[in-house]
Protein backbone atom coordinates (compact mmCIF):
# COMPACT_ATOMS: atom_id res chain seq x y z
CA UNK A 1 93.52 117.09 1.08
CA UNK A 2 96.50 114.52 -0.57
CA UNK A 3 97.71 114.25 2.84
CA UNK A 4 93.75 112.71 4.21
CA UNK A 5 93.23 110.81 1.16
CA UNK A 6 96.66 109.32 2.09
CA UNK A 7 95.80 108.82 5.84
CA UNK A 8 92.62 106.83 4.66
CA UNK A 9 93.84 104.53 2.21
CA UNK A 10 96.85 103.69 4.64
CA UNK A 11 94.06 103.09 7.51
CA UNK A 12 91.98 100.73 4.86
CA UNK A 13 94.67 98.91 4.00
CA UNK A 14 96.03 98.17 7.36
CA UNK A 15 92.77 97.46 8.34
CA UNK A 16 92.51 94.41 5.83
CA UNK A 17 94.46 92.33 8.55
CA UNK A 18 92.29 89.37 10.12
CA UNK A 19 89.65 89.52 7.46
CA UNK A 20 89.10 85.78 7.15
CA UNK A 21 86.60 84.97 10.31
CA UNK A 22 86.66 81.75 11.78
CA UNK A 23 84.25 79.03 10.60
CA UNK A 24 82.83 76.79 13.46
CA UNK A 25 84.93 74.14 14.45
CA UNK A 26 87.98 75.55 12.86
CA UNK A 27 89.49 77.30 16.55
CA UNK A 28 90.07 73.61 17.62
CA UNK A 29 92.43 72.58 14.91
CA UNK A 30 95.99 72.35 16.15
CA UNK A 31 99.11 73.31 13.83
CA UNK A 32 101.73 70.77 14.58
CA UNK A 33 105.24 71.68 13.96
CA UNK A 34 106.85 68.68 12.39
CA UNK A 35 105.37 65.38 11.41
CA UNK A 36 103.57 64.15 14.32
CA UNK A 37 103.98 60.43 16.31
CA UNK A 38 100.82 58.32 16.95
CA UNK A 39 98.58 60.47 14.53
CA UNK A 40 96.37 58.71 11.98
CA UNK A 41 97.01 60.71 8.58
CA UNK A 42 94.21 61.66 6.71
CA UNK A 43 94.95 63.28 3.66
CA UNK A 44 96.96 66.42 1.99
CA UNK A 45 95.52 69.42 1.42
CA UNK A 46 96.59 72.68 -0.85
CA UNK A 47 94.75 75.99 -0.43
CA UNK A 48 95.45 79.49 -2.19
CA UNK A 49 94.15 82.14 -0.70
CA UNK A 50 94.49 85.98 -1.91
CA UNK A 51 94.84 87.87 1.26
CA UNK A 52 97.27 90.37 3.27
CA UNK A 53 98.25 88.14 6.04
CA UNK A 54 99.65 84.73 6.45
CA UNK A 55 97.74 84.43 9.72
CA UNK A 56 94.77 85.01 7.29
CA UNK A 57 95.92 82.74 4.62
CA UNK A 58 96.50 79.66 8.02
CA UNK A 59 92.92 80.82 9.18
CA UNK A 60 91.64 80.33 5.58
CA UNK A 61 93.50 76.60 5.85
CA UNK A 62 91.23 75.73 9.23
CA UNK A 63 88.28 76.93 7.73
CA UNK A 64 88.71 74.41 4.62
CA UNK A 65 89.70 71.62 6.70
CA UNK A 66 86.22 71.92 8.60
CA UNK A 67 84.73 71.92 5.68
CA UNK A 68 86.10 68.97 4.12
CA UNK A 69 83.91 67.17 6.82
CA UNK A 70 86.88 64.22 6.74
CA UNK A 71 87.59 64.74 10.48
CA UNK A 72 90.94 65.87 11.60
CA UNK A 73 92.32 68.13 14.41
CA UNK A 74 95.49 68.82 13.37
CA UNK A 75 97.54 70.02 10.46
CA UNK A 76 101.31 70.25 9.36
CA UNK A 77 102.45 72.77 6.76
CA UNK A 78 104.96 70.78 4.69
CA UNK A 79 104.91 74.07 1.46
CA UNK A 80 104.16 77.26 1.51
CA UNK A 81 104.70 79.66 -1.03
CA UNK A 82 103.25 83.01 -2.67
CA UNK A 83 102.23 84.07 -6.19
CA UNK A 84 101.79 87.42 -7.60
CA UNK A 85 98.55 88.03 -8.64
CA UNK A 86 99.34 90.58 -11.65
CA UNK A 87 96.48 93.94 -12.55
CA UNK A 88 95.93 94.33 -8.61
CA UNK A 89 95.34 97.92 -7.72
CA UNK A 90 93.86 97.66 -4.07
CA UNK A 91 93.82 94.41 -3.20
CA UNK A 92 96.89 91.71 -1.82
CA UNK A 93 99.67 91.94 -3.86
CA UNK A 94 100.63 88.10 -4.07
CA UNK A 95 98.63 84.56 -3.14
CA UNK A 96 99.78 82.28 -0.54
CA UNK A 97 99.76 78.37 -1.39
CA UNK A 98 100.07 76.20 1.52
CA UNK A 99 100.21 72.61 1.55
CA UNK A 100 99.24 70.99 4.48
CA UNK A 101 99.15 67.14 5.96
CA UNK A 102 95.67 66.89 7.91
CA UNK A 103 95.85 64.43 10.68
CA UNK A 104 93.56 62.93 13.17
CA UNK A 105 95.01 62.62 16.69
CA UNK A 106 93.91 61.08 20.11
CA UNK A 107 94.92 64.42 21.55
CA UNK A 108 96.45 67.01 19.67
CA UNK A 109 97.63 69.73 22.21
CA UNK A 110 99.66 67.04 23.64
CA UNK A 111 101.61 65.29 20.11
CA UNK A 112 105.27 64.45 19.80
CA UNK A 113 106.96 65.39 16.80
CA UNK A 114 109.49 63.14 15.00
C-alpha cells in the first residue's frame, strides 16, 4: 500500500511539468540570446512565477508579455533567479524571477545579436 501511495504522488508530481498553457499570441514571441541589433526596445519586464519548470516559468513570461498589450515579439532574459517559497508541502519548492528586455523587431527569427 506505501509502495502505491508512493507510485502516485511521484506520478502527480512529475506530472506538474508544462502546466502553464499558452495564451494566444504568446507561441510567436521569440527569445533572443543576447541583446539584439536593429530592435526597437520597449520596456523591462520582471515576472515570478511559482512553478516546477523553468520552461513553465519562460512560458509564464510570453503569456505576460501578450498581455501587456505594448506590442513586442521578442524578449531577452538579462536575470533570472529562484526563491524559496517556505511552508510548501506539495507544491514547487522555490519561485523563479526573470527579468526580461521586451523588444519589437522587423523580424525576429532572423536578429543579430551584439
Amino acid at each position: 500500500m506505501k509502495k502505491l501511495l508512493t507510485l502516485a504522488l511521484t506520478l502527480a508530481l512529475v506530472s506538474c511539468g508544462g502546466m502553464i498553457t499558452p495564451e494566444p499570441g504568446s507561441q510567436h514571441i521569440v527569445r533572443l540570446e543576447g541583446e539584439p541589433i536593429g530592435c526597437a526596445f520597449l520596456y523591462r519586464i520582471e515576472i515570478e512565477a511559482s512553478v516546477f519548470d523553468v520552461r513553465d516559468a519562460e512560458q509564464y513570461l510570453r503569456n505576460r508579455i501578450v498581455d501587456q498589450q505594448r506590442r513586442g515579439n521578442a524578449y531577452w532574459i538579462i536575470s533570472q533567479r529562484t526563491r524559496p517559497n517556505e511552508w510548501v508541502i506539495f507544491g514547487p519548492e522555490r519561485s523563479f524571477i526573470i527579468g526580461a528586455n521586451v523588444y519589437d523587431c522587423p523580424d525576429p527569427h532572423n536578429v543579430q545579436i551584439r
